[in-house]
Protein backbone atom coordinates (compact mmCIF):
# COMPACT_ATOMS: atom_id res chain seq x y z
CA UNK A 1 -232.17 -120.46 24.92
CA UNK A 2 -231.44 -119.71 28.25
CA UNK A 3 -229.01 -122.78 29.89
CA UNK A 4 -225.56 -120.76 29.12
CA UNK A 5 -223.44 -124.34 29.39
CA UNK A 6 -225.98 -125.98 26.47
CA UNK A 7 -225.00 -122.35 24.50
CA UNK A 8 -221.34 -122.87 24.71
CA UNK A 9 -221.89 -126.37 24.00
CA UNK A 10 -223.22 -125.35 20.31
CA UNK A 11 -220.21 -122.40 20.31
CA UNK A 12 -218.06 -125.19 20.79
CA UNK A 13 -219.44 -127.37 17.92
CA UNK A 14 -219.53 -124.98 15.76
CA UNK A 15 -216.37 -123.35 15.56
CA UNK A 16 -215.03 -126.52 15.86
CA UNK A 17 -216.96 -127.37 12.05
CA UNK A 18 -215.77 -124.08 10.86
CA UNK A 19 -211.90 -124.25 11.54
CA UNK A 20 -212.17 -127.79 9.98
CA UNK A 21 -214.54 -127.00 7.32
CA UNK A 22 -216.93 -129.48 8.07
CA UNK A 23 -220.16 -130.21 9.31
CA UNK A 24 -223.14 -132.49 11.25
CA UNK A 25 -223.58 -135.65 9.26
CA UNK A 26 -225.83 -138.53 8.89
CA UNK A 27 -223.90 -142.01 8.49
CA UNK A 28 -225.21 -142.09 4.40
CA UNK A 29 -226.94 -140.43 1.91
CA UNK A 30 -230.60 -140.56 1.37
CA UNK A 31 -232.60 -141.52 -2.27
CA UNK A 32 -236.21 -139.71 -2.54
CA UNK A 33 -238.53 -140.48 -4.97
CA UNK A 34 -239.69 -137.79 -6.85
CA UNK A 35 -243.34 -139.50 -7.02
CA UNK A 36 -243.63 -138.19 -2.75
CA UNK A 37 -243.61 -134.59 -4.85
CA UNK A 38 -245.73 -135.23 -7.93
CA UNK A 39 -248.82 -138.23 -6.69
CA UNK A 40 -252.20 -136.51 -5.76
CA UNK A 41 -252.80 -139.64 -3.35
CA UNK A 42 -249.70 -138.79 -1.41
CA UNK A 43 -250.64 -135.24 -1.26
CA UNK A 44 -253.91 -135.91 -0.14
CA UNK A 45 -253.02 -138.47 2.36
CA UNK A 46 -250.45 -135.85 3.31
CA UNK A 47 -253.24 -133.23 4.22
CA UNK A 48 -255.73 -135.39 6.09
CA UNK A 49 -253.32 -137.37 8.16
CA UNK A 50 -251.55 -133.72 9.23
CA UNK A 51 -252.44 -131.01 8.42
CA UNK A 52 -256.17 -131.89 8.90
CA UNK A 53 -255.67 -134.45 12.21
CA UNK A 54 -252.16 -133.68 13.90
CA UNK A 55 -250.91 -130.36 16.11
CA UNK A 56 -250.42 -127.56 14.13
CA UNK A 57 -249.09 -123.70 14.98
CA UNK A 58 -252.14 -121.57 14.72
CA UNK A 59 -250.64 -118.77 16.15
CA UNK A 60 -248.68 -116.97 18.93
CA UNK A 61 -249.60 -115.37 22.20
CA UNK A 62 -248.39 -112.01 21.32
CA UNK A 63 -250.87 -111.92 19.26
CA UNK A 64 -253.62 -112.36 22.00
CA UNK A 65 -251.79 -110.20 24.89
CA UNK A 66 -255.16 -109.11 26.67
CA UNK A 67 -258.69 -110.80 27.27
CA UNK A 68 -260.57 -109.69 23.71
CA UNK A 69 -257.20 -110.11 21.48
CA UNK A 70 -258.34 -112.08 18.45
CA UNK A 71 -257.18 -113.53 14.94
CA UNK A 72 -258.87 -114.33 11.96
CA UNK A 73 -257.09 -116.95 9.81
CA UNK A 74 -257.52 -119.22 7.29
CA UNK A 75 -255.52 -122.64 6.79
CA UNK A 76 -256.32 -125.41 4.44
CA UNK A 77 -259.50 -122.92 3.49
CA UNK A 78 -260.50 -123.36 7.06
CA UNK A 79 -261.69 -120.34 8.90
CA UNK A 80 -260.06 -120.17 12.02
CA UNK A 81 -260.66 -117.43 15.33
CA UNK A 82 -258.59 -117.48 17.82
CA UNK A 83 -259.13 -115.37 20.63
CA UNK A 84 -257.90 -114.80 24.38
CA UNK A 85 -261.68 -115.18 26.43
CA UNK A 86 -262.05 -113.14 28.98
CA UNK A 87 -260.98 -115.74 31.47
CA UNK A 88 -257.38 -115.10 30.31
CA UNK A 89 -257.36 -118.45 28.10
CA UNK A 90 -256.26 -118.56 24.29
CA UNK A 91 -259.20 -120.43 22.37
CA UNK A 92 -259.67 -121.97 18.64
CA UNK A 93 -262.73 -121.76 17.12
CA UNK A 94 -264.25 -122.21 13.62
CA UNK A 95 -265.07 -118.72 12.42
CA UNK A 96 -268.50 -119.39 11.45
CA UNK A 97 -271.97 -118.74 12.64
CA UNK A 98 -274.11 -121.77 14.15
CA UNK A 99 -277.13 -119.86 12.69
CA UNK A 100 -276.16 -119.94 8.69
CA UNK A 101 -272.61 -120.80 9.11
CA UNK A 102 -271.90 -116.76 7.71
CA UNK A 103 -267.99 -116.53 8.27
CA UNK A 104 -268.13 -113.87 11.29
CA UNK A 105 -265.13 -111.79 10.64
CA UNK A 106 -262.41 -111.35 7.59
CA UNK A 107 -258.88 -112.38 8.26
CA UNK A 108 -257.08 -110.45 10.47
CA UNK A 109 -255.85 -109.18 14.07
CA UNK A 110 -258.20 -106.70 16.64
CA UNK A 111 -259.93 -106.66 19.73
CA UNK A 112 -263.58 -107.53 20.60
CA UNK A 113 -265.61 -108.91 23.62
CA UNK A 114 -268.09 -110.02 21.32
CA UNK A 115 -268.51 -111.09 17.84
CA UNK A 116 -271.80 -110.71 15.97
CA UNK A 117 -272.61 -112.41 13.03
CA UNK A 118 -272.82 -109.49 9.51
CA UNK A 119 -275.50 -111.80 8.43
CA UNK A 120 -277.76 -111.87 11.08
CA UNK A 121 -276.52 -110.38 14.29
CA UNK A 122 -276.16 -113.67 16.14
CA UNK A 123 -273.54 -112.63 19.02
CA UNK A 124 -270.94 -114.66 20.90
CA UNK A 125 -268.79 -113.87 23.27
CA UNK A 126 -264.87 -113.91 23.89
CA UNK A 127 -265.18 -117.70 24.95
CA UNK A 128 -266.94 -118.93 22.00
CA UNK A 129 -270.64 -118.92 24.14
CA UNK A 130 -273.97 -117.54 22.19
CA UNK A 131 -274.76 -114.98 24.02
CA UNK A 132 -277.30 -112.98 21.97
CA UNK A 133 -280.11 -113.68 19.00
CA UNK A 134 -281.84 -110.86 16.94
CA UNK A 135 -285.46 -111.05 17.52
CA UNK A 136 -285.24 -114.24 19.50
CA UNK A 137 -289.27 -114.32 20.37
CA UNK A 138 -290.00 -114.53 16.40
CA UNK A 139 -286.44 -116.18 15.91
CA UNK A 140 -288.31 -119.98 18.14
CA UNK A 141 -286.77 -121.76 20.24
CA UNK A 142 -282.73 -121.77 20.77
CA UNK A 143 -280.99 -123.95 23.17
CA UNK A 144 -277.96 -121.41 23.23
CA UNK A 145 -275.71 -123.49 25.53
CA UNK A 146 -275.30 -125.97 21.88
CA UNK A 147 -275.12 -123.34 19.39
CA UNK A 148 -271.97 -121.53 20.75
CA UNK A 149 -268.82 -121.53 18.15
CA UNK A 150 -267.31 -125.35 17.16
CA UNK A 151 -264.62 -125.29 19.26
CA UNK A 152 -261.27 -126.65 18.38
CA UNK A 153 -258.48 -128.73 20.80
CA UNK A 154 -256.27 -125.71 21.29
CA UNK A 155 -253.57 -125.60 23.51
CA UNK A 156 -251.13 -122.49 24.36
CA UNK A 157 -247.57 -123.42 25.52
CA UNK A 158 -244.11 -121.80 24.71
CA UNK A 159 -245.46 -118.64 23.38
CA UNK A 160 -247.34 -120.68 20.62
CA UNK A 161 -250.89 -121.43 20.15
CA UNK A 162 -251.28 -125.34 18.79
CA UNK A 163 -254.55 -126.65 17.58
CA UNK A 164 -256.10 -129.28 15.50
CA UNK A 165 -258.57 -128.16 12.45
CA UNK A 166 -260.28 -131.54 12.55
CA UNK A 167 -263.18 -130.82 15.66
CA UNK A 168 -263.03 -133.67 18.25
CA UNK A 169 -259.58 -134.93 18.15
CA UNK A 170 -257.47 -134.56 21.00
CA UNK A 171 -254.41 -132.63 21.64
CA UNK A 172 -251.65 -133.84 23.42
CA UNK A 173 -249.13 -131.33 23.16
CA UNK A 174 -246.87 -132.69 25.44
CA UNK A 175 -246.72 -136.09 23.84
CA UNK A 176 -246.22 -134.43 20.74
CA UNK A 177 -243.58 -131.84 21.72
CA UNK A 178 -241.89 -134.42 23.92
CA UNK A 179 -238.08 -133.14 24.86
CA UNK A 180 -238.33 -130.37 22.15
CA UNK A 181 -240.36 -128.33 24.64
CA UNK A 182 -237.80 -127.11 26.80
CA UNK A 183 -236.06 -125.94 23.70
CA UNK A 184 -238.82 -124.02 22.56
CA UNK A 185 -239.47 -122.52 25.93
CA UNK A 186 -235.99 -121.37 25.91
CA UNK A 187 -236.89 -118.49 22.94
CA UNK A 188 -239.55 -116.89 25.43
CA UNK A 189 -241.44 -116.45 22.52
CA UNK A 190 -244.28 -114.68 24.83
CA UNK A 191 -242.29 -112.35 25.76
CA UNK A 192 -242.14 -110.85 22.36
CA UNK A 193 -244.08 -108.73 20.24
CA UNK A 194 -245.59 -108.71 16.58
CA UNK A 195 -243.46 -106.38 14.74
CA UNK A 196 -244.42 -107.45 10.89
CA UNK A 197 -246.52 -110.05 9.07
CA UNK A 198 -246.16 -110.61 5.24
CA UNK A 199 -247.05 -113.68 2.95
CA UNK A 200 -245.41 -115.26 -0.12
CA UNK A 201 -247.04 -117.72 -2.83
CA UNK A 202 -244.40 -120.73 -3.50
CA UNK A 203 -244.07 -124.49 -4.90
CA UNK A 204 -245.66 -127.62 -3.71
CA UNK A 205 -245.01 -126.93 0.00
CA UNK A 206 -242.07 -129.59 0.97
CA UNK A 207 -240.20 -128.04 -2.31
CA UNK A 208 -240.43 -124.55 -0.10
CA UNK A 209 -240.11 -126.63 3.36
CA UNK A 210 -237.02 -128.63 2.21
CA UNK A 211 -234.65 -125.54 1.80
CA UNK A 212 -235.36 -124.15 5.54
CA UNK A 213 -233.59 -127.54 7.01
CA UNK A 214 -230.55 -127.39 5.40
CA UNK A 215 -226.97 -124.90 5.56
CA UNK A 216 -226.01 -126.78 1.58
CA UNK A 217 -227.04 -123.83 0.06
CA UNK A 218 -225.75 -120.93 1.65
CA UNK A 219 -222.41 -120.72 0.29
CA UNK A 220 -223.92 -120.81 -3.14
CA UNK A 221 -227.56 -119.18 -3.32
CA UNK A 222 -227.18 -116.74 -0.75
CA UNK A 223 -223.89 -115.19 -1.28
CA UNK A 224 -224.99 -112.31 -2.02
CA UNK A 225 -227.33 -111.64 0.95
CA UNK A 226 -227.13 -113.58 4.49
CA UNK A 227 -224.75 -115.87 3.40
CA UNK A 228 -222.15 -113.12 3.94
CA UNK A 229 -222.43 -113.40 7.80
CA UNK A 230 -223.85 -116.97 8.14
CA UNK A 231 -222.59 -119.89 6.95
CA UNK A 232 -223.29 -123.69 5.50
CA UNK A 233 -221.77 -124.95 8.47
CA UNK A 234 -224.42 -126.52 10.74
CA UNK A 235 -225.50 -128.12 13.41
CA UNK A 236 -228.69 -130.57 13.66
CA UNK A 237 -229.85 -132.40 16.56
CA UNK A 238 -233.06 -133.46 17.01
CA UNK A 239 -236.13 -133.98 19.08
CA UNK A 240 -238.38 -136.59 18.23
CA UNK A 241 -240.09 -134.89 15.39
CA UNK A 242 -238.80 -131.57 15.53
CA UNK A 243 -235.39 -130.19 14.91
CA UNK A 244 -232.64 -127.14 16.13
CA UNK A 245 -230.14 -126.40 13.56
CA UNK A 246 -227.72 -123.91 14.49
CA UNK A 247 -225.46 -122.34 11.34
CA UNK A 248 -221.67 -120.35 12.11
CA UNK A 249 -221.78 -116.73 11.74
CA UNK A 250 -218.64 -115.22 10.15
CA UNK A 251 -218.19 -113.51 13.80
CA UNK A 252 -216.99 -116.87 14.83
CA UNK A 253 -214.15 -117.04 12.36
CA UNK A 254 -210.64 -116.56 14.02
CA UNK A 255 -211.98 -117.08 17.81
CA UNK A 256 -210.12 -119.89 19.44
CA UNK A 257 -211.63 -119.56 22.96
CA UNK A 258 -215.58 -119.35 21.97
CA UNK A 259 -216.38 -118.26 26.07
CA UNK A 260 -214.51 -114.92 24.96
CA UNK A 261 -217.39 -114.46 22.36
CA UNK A 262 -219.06 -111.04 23.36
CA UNK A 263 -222.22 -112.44 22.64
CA UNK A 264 -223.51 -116.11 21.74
CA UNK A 265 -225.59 -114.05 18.69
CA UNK A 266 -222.08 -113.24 17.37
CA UNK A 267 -220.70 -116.38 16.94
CA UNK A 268 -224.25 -118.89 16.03
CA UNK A 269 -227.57 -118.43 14.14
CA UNK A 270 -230.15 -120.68 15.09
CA UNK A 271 -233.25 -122.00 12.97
CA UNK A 272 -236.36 -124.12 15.10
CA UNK A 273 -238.19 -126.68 12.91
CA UNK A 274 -241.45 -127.10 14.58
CA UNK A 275 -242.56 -130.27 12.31
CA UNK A 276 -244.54 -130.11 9.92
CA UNK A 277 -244.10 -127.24 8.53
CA UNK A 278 -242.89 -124.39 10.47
CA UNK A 279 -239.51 -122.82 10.93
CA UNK A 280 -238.52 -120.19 13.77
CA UNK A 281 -235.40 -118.32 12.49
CA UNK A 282 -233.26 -116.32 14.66
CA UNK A 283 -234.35 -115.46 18.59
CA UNK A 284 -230.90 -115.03 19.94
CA UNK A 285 -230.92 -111.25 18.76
CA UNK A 286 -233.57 -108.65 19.06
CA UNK A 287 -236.32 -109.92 15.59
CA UNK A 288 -237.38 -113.69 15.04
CA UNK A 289 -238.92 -114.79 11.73
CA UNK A 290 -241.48 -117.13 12.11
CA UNK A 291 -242.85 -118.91 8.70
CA UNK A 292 -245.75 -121.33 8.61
CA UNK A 293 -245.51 -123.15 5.27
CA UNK A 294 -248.74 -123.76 4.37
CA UNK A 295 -250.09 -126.54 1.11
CA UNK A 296 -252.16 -124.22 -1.17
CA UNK A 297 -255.30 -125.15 -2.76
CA UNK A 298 -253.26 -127.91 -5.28
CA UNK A 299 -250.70 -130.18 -4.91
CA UNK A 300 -247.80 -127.58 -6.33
CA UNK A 301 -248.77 -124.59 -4.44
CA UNK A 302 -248.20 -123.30 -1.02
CA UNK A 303 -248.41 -120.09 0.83
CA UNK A 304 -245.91 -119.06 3.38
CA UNK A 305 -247.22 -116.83 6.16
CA UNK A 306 -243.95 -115.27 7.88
CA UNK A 307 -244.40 -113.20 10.89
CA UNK A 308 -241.75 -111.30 12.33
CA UNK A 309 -241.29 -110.77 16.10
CA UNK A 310 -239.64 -107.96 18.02
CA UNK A 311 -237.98 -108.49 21.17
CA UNK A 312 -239.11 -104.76 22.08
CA UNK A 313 -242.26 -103.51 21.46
CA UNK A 314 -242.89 -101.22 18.39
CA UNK A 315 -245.83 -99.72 18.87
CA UNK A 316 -244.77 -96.76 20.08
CA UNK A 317 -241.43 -96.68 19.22
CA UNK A 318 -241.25 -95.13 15.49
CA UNK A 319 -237.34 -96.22 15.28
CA UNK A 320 -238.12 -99.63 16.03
CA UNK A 321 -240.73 -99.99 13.95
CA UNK A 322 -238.74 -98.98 11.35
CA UNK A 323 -235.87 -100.68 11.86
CA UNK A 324 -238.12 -104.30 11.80
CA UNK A 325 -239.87 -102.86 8.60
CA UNK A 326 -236.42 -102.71 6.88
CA UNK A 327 -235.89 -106.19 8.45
CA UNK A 328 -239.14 -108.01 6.95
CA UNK A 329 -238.44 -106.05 3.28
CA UNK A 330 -234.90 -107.49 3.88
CA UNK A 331 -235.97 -110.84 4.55
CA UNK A 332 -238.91 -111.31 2.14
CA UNK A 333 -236.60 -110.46 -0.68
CA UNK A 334 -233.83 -112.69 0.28
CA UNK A 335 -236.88 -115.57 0.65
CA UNK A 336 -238.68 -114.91 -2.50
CA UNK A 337 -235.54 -113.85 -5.16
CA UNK A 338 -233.21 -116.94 -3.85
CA UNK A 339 -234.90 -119.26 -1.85
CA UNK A 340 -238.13 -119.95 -3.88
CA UNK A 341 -237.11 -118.66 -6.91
CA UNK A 342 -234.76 -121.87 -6.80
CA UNK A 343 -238.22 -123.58 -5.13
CA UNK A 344 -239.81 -122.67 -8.32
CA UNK A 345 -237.08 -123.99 -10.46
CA UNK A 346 -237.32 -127.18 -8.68
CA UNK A 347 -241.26 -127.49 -9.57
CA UNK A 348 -240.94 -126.78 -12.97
CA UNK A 349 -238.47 -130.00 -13.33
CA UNK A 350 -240.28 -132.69 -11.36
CA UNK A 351 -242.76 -133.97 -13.83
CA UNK A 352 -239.91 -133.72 -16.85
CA UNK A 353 -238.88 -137.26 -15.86
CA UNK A 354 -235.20 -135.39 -15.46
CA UNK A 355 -235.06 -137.09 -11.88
CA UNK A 356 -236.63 -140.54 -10.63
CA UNK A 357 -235.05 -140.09 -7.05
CA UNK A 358 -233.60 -137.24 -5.52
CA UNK A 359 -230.45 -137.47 -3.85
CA UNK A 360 -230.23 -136.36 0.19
CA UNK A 361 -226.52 -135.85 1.38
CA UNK A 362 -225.42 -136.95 4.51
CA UNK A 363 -224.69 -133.36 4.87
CA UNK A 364 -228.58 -132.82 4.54
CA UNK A 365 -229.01 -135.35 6.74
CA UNK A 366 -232.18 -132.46 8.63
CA UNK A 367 -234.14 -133.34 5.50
CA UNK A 368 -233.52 -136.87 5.57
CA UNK A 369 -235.47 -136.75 9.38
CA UNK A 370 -238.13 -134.39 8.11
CA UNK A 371 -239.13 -136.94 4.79
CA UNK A 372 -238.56 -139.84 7.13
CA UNK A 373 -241.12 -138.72 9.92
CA UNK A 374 -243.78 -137.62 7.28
CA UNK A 375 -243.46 -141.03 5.44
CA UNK A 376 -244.28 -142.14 8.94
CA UNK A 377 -247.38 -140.24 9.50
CA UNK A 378 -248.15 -140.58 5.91
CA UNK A 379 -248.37 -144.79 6.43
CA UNK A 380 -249.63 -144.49 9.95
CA UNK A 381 -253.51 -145.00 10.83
CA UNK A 382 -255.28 -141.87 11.22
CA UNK A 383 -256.18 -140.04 14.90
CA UNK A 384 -260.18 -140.24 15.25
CA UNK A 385 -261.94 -137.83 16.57
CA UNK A 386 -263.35 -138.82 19.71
């Protein structure tokens, strides 16, 4: 964030929470059922109405610095490419072949002007266009200008690259973004670079999600790690859909006067909830965890794809690259041995018939937002593609 009075605004807040021991609250508690984990219907609806038909991160622009820069994903076993054409625009595309629909490259970053099919040598270029058929006399007759790569609505703003992975619905990422977008511009994520990318298995995906909107835990599960320097005490506002939670850092402790702060990254840690699944941790030092939280292939399984962002670049800097190796190993443990080893704990109760409801505090009250927006999209009629 760059708007220094909004900083010492959150400064403010939060020291104020940590001298008093208290925290952001909602006005009351919040009951869950424990069905919105366990029904197949609402886990279905859940993936067609957003993962399959609403704005989701597909991936950043330091990945795709220069004309040629590409990414092979997959998400909700959809093969996704996105690449920066040669026209300097970040594109979406589903990685298959028009020909045989032969998925053109495995999963993964690198460079190319052109991408030929392994199958049968079909070629396309950096904006998606079939440019080139093997044998094309024998081949018949191609119209080439309809057989270039599906395209996807794909839109790159605030270092992020937003799509949808149903073809033909539109993208409105300002609607969707709405006052959150100045927020997110504030990180300059484009201005960073791709230091580290690792992935983790986990739970249904809103047991994983859940624990990344809320500072309850801290004091308790992560004692031992980054709960030493940052604390339950938090801050929530939010922005339509999405969220900022800010969390003390011990630094703060024992500052009256938070303006005398060396450093704003002394005294705050920040976490971005991009809804619906995505959480940007950190940005106000020099590394940034990013971690999409993806549904796996059944209702209790997810995948978390964290990518880790250096404010410098590492590629020719052995130190730094180092130093953000030690970082991701860090932060992967601290994820996988606390966060969703208590994520797992939680999935092995919920059919038990231990809990009809789950309880939200007011304390929570991030979560309460998050489950209240998806049972809004969940109810909602569906966007159409056009």
């Amino acid at each position: 964030m760059s708007n220094s009075g909004t900083l010492t605004t959150l400064v403010e807040r939060s020291l104020r929470h940590l001298n008093e021991r208290t925290t952001d609250q909602s006005d009351a508690t919040m009951e869950l059922p424990v069905s919105d984990y366990l029904d197949d219907a609402i886990w279905r609806r859940e993936m067609d109405a957003l993962f399959m038909r609403r704005p989701l991160v597909l991936g950043y622009s330091a990945e795709l610095k220069a004309p040629g820069d590409y990414r092979a994903l997959t998400i909700r076993k959809i093969p996704l490419l996105l690449v920066r054409g040669k026209d300097g625009v970040a594109r979406a595309f589903l990685n298959a072949c028009r020909h045989r629909g032969t998925q053109l490259l495995d999963n993964g970053c690198g460079h190319a002007m052109r991408f030929a099919c392994p199958y049968h040598a079909w070629t396309y270029d950096s904006q998606g266009a079939l440019v080139g058929i093997y044998q094309e006399k024998l081949f018949g007759d191609v119209n080439k200008s309809e057989r270039g790569l599906t395209q996807l609505s794909c839109v790159e703003r605030a270092g992020i690259i937003w799509g949808i992975l149903t073809p033909g619905i539109p993208l409105d990422i300002d609607a969707w973004l709405g006052s959150y977008l100045p927020v997110l511009d504030g990180l300059k994520i484009g201005e960073w670079h791709v230091a580290e990318r690792r992935s983790l298995p986990g739970p249904n995906w809103k047991v994983a999600f859940d624990g990344y909107m809320e500072g309850y835990h801290f004091n308790v599960l992560h004692r031992p790690s980054v709960g030493k320097d940052t604390k339950g005490t938090m801050l929530g506002d939010q922005f339509g859909l999405h969220q900022r939670l800010i969390f003390a850092r011990e630094g703060l402790r024992g500052f009256s006067d938070p303006t005398a702060l060396p450093a704003v990254s002394d005294a705050v840690f920040p976490v971005h909830i991009i809804y619906p699944n995505v959480s940007i941790a950190g940005g106000y030092h020099d590394q940034m965890l990013i971690s999409q939280i993806l549904p796996g292939d059944t209702i209790d399984t997810s995948i978390t794809l964290m990518t880790i962002l250096s404010r410098n670049p590492v590629e020719n800097d052995d130190k730094q690259r180092e130093r953000m190796r030690k970082y991701a190993d860090y932060i992967q443990a601290v994820i996988r041995d606390e966060d969703y080893l208590a994520a797992d704990r939680i999935q092995a109760t919920l059919s038990s018939g231990a809990n009809r409801t789950f309880l939200i505090g007011r304390n929570e009250y991030p979560l309460q937002h998050f489950h209240r927006c998806l049972k809004q999209h969940r109810d909602s009629e569906l966007p159409q593609a056009e």
